[in-house]
PDB file of N, CA and C in Angstrom:
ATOM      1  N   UNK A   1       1.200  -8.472 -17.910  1.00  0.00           N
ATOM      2  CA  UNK A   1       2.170  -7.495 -17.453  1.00  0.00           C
ATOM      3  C   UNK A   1       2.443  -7.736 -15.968  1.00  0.00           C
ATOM      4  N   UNK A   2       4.001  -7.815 -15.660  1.00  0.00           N
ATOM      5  CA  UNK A   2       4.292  -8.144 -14.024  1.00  0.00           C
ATOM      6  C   UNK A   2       4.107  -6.471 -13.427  1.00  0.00           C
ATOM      7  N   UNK A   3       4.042  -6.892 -12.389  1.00  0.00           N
ATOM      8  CA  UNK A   3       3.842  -5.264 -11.434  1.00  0.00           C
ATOM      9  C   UNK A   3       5.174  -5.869 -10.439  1.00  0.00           C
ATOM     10  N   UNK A   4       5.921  -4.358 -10.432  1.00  0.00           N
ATOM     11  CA  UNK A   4       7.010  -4.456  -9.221  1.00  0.00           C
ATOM     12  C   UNK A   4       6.570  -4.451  -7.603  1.00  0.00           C
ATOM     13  N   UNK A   5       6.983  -5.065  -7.278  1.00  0.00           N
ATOM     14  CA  UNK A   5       6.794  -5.622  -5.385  1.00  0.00           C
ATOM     15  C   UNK A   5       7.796  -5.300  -4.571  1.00  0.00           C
ATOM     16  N   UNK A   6       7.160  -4.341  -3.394  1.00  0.00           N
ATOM     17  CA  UNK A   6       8.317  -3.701  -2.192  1.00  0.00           C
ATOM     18  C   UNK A   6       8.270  -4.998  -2.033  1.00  0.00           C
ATOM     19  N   UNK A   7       8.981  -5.508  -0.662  1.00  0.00           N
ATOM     20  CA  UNK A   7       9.771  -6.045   0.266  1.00  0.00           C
ATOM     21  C   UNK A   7       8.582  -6.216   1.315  1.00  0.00           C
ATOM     22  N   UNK A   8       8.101  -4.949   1.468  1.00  0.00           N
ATOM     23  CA  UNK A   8       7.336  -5.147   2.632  1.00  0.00           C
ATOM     24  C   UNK A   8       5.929  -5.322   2.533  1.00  0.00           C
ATOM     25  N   UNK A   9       5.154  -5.413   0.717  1.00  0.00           N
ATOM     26  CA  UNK A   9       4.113  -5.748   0.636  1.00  0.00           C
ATOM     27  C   UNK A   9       3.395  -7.476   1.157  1.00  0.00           C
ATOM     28  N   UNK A  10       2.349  -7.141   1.336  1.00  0.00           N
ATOM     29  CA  UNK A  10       1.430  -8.117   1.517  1.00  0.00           C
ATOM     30  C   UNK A  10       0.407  -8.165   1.155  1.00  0.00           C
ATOM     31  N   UNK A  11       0.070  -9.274   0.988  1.00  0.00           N
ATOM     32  CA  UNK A  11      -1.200  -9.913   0.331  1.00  0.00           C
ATOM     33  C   UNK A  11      -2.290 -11.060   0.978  1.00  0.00           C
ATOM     34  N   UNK A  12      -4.034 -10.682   0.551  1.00  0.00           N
ATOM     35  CA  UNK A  12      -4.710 -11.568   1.088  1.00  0.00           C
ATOM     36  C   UNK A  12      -5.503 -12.028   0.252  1.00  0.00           C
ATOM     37  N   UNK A  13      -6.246 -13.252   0.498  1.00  0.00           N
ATOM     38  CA  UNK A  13      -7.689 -13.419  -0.385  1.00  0.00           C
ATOM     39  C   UNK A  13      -8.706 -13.252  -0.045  1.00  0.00           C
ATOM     40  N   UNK A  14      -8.905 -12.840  -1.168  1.00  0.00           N
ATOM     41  CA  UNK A  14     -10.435 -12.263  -0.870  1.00  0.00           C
ATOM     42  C   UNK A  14     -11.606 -13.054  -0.317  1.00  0.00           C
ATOM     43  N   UNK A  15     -12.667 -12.546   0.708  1.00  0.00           N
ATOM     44  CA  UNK A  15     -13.367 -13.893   0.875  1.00  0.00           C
ATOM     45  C   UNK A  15     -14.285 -14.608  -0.288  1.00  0.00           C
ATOM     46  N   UNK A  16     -14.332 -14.347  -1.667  1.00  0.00           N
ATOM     47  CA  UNK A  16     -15.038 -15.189  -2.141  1.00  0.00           C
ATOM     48  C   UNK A  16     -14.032 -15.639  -2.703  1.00  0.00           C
ATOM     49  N   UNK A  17     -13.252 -16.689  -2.405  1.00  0.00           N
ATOM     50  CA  UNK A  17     -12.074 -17.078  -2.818  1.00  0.00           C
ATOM     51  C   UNK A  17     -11.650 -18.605  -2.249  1.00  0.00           C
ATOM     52  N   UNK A  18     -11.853 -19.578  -2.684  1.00  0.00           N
ATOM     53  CA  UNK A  18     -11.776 -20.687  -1.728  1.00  0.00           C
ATOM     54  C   UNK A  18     -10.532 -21.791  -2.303  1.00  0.00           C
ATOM     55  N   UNK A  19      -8.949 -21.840  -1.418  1.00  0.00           N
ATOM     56  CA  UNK A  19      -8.348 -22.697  -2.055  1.00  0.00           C
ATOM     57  C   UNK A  19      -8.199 -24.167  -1.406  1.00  0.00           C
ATOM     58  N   UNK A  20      -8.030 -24.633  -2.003  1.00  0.00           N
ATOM     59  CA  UNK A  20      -8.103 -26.353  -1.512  1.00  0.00           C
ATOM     60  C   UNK A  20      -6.866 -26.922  -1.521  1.00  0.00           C
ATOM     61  N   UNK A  21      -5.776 -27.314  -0.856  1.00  0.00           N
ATOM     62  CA  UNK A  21      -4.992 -28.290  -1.427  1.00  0.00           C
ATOM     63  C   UNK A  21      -5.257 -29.590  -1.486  1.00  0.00           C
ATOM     64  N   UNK A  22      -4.466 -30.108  -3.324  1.00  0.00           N
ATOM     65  CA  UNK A  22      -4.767 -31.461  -3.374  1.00  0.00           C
ATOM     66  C   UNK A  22      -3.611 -32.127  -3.641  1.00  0.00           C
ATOM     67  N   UNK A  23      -2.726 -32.692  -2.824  1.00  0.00           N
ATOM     68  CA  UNK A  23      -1.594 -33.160  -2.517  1.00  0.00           C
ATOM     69  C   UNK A  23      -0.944 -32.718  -2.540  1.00  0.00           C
ATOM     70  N   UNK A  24       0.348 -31.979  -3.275  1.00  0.00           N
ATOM     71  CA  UNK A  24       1.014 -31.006  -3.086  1.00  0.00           C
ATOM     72  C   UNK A  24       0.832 -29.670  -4.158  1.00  0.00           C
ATOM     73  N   UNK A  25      -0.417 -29.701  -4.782  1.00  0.00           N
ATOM     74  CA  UNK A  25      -1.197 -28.637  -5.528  1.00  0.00           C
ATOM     75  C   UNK A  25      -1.868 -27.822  -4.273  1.00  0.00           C
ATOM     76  N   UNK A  26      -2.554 -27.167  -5.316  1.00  0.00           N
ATOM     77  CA  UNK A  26      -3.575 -26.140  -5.192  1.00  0.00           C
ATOM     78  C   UNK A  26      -4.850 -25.834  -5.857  1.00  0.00           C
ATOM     79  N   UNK A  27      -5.757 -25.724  -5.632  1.00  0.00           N
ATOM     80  CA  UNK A  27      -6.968 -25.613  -6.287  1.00  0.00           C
ATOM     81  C   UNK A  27      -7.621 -24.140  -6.009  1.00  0.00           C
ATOM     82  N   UNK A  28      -7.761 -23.461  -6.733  1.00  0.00           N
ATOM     83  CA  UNK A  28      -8.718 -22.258  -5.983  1.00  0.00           C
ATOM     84  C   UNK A  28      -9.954 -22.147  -6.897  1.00  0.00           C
ATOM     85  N   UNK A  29     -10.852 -22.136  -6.106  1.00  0.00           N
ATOM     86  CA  UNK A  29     -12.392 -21.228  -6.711  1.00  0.00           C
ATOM     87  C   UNK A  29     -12.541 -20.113  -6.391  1.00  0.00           C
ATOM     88  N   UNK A  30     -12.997 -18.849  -7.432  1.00  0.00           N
ATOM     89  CA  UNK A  30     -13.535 -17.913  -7.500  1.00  0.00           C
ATOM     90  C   UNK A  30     -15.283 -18.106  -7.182  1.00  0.00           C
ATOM     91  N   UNK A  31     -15.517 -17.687  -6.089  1.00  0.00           N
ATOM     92  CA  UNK A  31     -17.122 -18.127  -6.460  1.00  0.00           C
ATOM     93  C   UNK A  31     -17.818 -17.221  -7.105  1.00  0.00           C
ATOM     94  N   UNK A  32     -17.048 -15.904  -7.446  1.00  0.00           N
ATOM     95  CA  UNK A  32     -18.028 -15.069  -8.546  1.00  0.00           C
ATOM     96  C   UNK A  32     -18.046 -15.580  -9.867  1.00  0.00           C
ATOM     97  N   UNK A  33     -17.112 -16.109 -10.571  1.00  0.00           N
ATOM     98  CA  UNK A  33     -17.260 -16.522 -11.594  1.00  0.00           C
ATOM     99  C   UNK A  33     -17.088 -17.911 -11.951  1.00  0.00           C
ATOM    100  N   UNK A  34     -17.355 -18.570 -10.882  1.00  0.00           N
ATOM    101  CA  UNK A  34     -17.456 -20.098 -10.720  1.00  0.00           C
ATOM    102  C   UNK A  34     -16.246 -20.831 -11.594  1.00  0.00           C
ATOM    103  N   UNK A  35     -14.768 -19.930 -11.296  1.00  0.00           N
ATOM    104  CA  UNK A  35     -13.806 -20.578 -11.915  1.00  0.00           C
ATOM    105  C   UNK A  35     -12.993 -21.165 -11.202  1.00  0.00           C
ATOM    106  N   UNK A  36     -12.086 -22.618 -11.677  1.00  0.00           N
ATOM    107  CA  UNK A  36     -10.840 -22.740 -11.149  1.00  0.00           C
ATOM    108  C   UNK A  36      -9.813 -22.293 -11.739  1.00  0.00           C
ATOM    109  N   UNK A  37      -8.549 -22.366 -10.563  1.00  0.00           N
ATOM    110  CA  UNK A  37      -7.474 -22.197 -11.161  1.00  0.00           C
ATOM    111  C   UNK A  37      -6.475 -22.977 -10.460  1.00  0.00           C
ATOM    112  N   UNK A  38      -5.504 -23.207 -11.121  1.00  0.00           N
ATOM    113  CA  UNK A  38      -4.457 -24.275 -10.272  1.00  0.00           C
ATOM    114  C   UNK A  38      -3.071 -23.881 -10.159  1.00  0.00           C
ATOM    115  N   UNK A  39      -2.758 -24.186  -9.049  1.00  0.00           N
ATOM    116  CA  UNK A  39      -1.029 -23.724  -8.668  1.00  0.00           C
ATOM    117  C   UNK A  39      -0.385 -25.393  -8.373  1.00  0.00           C
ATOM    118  N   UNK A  40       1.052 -25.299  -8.862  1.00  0.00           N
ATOM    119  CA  UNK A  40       1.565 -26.497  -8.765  1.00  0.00           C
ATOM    120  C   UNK A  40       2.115 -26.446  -7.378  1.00  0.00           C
ATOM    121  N   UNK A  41       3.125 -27.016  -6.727  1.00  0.00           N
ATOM    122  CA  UNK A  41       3.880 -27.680  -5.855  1.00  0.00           C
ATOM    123  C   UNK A  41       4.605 -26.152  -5.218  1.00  0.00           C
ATOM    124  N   UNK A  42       5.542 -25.130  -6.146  1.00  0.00           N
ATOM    125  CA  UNK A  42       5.594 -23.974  -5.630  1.00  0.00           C
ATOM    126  C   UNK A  42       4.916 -22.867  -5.592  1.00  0.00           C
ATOM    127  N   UNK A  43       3.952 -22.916  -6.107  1.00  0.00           N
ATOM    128  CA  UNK A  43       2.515 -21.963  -6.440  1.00  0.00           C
ATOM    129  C   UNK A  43       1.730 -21.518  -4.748  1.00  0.00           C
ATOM    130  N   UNK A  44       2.187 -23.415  -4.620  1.00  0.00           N
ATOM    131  CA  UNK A  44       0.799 -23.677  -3.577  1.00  0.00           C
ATOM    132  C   UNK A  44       1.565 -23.466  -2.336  1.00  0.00           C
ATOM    133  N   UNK A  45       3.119 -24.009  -2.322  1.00  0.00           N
ATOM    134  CA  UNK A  45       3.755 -22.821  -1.156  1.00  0.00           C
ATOM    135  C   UNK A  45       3.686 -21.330  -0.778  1.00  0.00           C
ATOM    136  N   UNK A  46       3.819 -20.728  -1.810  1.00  0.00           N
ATOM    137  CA  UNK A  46       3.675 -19.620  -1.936  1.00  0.00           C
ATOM    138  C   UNK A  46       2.443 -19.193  -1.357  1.00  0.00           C
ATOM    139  N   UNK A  47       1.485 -19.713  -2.040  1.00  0.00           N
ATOM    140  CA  UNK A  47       0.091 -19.245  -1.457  1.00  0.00           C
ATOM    141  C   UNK A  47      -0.127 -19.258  -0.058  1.00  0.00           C
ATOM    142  N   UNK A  48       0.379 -20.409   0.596  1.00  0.00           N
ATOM    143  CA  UNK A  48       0.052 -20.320   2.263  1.00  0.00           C
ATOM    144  C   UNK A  48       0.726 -19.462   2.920  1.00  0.00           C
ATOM    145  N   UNK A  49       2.285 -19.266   2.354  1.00  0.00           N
ATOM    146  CA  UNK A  49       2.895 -17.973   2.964  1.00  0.00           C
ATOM    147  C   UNK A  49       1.808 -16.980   2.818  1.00  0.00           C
ATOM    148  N   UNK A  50       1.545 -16.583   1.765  1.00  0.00           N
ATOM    149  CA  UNK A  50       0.445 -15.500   0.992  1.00  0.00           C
ATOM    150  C   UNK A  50      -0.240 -15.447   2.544  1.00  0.00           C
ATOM    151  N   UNK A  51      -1.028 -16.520   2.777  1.00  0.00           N
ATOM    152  CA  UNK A  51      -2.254 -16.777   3.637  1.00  0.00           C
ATOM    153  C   UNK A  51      -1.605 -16.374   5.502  1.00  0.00           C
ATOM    154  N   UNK A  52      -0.595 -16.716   5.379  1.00  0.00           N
ATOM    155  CA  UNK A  52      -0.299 -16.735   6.862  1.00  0.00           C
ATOM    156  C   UNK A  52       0.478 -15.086   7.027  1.00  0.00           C
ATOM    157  N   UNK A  53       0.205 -14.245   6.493  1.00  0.00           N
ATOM    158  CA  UNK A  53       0.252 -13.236   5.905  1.00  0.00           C
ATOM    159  C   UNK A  53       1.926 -12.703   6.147  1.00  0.00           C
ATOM    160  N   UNK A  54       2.493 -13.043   5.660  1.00  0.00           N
ATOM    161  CA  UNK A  54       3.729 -13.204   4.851  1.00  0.00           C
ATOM    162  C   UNK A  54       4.554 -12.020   4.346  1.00  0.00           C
ATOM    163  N   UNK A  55       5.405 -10.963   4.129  1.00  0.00           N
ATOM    164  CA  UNK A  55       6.024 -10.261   3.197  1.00  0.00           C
ATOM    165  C   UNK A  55       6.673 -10.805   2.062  1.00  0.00           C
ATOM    166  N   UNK A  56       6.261  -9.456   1.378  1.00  0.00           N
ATOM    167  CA  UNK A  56       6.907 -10.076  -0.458  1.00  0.00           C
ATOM    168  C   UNK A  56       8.635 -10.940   0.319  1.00  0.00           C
ATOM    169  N   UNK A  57       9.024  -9.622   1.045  1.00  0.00           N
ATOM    170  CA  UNK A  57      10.915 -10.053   1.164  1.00  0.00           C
ATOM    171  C   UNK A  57      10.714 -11.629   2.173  1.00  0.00           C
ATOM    172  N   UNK A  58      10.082 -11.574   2.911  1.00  0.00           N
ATOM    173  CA  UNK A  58      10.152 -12.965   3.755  1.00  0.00           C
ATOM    174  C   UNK A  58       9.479 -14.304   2.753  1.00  0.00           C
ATOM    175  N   UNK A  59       8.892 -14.252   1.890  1.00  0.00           N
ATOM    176  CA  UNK A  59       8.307 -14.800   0.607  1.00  0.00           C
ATOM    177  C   UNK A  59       9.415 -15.662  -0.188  1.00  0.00           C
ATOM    178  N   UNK A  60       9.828 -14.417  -0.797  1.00  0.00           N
ATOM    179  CA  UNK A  60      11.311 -14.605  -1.556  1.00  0.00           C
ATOM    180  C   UNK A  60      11.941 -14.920  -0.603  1.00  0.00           C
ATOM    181  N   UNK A  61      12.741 -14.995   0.492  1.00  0.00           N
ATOM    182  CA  UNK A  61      13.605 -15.635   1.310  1.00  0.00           C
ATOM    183  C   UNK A  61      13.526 -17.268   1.238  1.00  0.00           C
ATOM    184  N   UNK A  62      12.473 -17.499   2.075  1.00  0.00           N
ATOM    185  CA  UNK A  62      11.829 -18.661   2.386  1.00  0.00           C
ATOM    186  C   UNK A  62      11.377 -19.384   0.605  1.00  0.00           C
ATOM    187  N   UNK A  63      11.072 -18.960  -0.129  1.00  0.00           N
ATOM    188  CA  UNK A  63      10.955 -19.914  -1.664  1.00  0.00           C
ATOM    189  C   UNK A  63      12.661 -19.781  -1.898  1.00  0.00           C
ATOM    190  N   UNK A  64      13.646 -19.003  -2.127  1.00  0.00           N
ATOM    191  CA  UNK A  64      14.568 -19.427  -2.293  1.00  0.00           C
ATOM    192  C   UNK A  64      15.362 -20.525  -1.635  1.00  0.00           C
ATOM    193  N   UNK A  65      15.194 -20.306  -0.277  1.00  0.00           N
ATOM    194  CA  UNK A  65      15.885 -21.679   0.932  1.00  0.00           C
ATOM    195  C   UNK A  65      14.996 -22.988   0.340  1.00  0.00           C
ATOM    196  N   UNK A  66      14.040 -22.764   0.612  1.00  0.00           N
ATOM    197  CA  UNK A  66      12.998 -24.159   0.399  1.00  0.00           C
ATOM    198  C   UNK A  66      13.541 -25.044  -1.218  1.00  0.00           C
ATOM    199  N   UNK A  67      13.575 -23.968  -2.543  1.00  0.00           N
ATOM    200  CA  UNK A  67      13.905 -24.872  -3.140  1.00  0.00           C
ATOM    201  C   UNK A  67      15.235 -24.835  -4.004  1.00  0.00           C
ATOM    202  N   UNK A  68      15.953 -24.102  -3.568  1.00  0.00           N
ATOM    203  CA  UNK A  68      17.285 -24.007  -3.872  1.00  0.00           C
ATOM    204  C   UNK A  68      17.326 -23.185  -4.574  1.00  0.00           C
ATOM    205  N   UNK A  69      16.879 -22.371  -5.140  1.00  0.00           N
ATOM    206  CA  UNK A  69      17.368 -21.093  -5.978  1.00  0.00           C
ATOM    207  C   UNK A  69      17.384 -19.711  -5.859  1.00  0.00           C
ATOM    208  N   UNK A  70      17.882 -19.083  -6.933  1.00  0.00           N
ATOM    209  CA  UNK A  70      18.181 -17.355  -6.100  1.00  0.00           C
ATOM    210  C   UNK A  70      17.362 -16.381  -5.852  1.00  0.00           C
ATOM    211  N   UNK A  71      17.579 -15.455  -5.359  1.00  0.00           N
ATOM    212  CA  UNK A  71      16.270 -14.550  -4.574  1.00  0.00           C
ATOM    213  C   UNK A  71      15.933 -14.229  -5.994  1.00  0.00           C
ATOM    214  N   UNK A  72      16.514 -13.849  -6.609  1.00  0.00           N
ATOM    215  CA  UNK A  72      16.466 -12.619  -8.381  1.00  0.00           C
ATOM    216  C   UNK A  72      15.303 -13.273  -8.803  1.00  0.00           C
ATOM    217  N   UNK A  73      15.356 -14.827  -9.076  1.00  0.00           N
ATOM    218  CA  UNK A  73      14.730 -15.795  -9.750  1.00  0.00           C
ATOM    219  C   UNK A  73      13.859 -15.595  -9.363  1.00  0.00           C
ATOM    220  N   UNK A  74      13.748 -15.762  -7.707  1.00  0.00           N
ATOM    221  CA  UNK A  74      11.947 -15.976  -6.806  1.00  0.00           C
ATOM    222  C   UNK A  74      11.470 -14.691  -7.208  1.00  0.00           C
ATOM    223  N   UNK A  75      11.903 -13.209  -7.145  1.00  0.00           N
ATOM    224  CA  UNK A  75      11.380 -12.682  -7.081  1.00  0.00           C
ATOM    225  C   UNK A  75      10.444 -12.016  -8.320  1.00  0.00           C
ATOM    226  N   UNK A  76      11.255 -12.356  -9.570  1.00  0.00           N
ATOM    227  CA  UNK A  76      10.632 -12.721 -10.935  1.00  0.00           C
ATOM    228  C   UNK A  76       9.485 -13.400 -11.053  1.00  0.00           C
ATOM    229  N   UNK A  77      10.004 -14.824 -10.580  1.00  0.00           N
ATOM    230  CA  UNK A  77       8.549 -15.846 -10.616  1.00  0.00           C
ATOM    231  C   UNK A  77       7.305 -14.976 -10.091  1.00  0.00           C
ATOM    232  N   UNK A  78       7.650 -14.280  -8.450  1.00  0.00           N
ATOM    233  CA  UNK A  78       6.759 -13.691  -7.376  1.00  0.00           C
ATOM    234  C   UNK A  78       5.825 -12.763  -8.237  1.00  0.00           C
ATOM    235  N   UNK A  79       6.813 -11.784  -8.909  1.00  0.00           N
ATOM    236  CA  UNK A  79       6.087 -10.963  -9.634  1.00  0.00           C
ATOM    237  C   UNK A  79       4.960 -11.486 -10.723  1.00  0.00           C
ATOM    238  N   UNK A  80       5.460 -12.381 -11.483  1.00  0.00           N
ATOM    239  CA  UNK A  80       4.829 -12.660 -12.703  1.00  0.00           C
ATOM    240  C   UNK A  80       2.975 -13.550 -11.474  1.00  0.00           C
ATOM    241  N   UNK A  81       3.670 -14.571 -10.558  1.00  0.00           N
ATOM    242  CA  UNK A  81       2.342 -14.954 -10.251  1.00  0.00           C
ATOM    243  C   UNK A  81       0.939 -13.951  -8.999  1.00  0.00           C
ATOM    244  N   UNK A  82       2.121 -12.899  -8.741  1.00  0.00           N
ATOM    245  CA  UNK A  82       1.216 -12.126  -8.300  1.00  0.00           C
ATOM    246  C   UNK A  82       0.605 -11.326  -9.307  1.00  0.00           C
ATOM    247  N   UNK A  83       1.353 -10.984 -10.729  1.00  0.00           N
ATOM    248  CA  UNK A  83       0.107 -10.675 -11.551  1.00  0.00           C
ATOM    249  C   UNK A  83      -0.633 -11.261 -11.665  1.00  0.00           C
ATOM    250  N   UNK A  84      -0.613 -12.294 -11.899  1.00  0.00           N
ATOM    251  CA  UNK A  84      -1.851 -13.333 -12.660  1.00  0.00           C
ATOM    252  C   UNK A  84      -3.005 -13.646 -11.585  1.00  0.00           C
ATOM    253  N   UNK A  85      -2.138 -13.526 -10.368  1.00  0.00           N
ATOM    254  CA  UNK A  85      -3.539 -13.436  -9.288  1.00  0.00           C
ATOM    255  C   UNK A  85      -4.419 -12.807  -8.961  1.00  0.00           C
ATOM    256  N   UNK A  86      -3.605 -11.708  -9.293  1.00  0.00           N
ATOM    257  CA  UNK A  86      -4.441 -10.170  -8.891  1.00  0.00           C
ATOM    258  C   UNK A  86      -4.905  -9.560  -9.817  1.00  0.00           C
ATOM    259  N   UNK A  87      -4.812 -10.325 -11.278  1.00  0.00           N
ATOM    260  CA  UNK A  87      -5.953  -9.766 -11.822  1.00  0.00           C
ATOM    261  C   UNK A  87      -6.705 -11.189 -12.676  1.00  0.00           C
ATOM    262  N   UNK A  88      -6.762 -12.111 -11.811  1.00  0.00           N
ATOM    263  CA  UNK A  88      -8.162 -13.180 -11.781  1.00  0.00           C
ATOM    264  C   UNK A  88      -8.902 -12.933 -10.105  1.00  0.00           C
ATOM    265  N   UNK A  89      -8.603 -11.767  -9.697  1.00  0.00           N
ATOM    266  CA  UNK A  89      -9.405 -11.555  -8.509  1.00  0.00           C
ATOM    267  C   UNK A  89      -9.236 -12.273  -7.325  1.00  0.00           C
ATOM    268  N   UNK A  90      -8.187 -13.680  -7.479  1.00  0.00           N
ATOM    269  CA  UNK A  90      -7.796 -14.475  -6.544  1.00  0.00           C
ATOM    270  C   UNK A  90      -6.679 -13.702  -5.262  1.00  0.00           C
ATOM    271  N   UNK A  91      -5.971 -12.554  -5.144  1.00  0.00           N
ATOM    272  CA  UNK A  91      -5.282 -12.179  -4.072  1.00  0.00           C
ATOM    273  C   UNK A  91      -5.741 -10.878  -4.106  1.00  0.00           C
ATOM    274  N   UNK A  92      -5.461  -9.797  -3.098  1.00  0.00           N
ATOM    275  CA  UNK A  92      -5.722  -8.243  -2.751  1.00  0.00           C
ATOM    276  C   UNK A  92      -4.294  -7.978  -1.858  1.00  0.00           C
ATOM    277  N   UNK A  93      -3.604  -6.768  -2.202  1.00  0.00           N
ATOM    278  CA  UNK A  93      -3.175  -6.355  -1.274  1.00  0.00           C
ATOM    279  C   UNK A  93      -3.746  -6.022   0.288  1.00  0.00           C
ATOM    280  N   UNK A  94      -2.853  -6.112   0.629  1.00  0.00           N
ATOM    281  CA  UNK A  94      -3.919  -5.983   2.626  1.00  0.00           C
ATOM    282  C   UNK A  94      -3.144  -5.030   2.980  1.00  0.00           C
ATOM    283  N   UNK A  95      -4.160  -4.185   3.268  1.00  0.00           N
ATOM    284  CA  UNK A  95      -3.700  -3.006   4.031  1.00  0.00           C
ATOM    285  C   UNK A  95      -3.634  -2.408   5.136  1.00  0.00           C
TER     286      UNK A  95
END
């Protein structure tokens, strides 16, 4: 299930959370449950915005310019992979 995203949310990782890039991927470990997980080429953009602590709306801006497509789209994708992050324990809202 996607969860809807202000504009002005943000997001961090948690510290037991360790991502790696491996060429233009992503690698992350959970060290509680000694899992990986992998983000491709726009995953792993995303994520450093994520990291350099970023807004949802400046997010979606910047993934739409970067790879040519429309905010509607990014912000779909945004939603669907901030579910999946936030509930494998890999992102937290920051408050």
């Amino acid at each position: 299930m996607t969860v809807g995203l202000d504009d002005d949310d943000r997001f961090r990782v948690p510290q037991n959370v360790l991502p790696r890039t491996v060429g233009e991927e992503m690698v992350i470990l959970d060290l509680n449950s000694d899992r990986y997980f992998g983000l491709n080429r726009s995953g792993a953009f995303i994520w450093s915005l994520f990291a350099d602590g970023s807004t949802v709306g400046a997010i979606i801006s910047t993934v739409a310019a970067e790879f040519d497509v429309a905010q509607a789209d990014v912000r779909s994708d945004l939603e669907a992979l901030v579910s999946e992050l936030r509930e494998r324990g890999l992102i937290e809202p920051a408050g």
